[in-house]
Protein backbone atom coordinates (compact mmCIF):
# COMPACT_ATOMS: atom_id res chain seq x y z
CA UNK A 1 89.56 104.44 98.79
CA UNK A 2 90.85 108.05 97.69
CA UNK A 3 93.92 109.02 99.38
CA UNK A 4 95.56 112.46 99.90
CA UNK A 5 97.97 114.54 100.64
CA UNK A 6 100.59 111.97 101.84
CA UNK A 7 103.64 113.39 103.03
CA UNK A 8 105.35 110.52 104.12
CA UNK A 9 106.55 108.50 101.01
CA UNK A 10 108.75 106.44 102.80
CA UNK A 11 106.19 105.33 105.58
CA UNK A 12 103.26 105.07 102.74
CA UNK A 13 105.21 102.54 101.46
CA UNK A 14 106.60 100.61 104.60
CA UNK A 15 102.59 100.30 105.12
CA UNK A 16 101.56 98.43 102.10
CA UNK A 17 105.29 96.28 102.42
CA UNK A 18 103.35 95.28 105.46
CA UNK A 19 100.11 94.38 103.65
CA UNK A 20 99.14 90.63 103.29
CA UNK A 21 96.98 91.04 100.05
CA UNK A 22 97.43 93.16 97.18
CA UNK A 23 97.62 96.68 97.35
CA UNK A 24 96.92 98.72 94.00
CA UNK A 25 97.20 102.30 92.97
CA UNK A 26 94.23 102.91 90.13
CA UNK A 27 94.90 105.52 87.71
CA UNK A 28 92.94 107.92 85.73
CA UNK A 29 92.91 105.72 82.61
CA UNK A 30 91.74 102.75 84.77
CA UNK A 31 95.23 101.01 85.07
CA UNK A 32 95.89 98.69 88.20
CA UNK A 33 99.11 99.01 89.38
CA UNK A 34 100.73 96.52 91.93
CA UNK A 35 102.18 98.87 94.84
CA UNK A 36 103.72 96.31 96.60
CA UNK A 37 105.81 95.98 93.46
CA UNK A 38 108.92 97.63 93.92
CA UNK A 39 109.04 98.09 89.99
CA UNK A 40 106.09 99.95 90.60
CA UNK A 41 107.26 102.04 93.70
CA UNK A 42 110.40 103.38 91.73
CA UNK A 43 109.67 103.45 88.46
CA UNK A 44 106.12 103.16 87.26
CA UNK A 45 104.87 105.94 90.22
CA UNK A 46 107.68 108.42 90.01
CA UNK A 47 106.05 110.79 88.20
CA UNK A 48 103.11 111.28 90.90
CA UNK A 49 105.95 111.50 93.78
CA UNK A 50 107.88 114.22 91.81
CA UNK A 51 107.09 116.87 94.20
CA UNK A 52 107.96 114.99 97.28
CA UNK A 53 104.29 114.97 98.01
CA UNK A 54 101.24 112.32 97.13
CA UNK A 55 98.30 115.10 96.18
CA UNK A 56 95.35 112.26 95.77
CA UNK A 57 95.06 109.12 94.05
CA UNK A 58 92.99 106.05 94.53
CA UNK A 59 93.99 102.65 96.34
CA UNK A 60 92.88 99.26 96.14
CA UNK A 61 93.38 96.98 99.12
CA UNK A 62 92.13 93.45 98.61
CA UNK A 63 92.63 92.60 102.75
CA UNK A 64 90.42 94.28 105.04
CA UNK A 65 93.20 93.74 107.72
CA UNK A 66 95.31 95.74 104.97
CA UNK A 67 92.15 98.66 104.66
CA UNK A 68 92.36 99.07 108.60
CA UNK A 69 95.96 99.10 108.18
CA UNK A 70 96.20 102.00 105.68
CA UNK A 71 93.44 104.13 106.88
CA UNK A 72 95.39 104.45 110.36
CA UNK A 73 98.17 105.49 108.91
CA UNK A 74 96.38 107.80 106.96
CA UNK A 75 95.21 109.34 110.30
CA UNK A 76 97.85 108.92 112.40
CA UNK A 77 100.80 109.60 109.81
């Protein structure tokens, strides 16, 4: 799914700690990056949160509990 415009680092994040499968950010080269990784989270994604802001990116969930999970907080914030 293509995410974007997420405001809400923190919660973004307290969403796919909450996610029973894997969760995984794909990125323009292709990479698969574990977001339930806290390597990831802090290190390997700091350059897209920068600006405080998440303009679009891709996401992998592998749960479709996980899917339902993420797209409501998409909507709802």
């Amino acid at each position: 799914m293509i995410v974007n415009n997420i405001t809400d680092i923190e919660g973004f994040f307290k969403v796919v700690d909450k996610c029973k499968g894997r969760v995984e950010l794909i990125t323009g080269e292709g990479d698969r990056l574990n977001l339930k990784s806290k390597l990831s989270q802090y290190v390997s994604l700091a350059q897209i949160f920068s600006n405080g802001e998440i303009p679009e990116m891709e996401i992998l969930a592998s749960d479709p509990d996980d899917v339902r999970m993420l797209v409501d907080f998409m909507v709802r914030g």
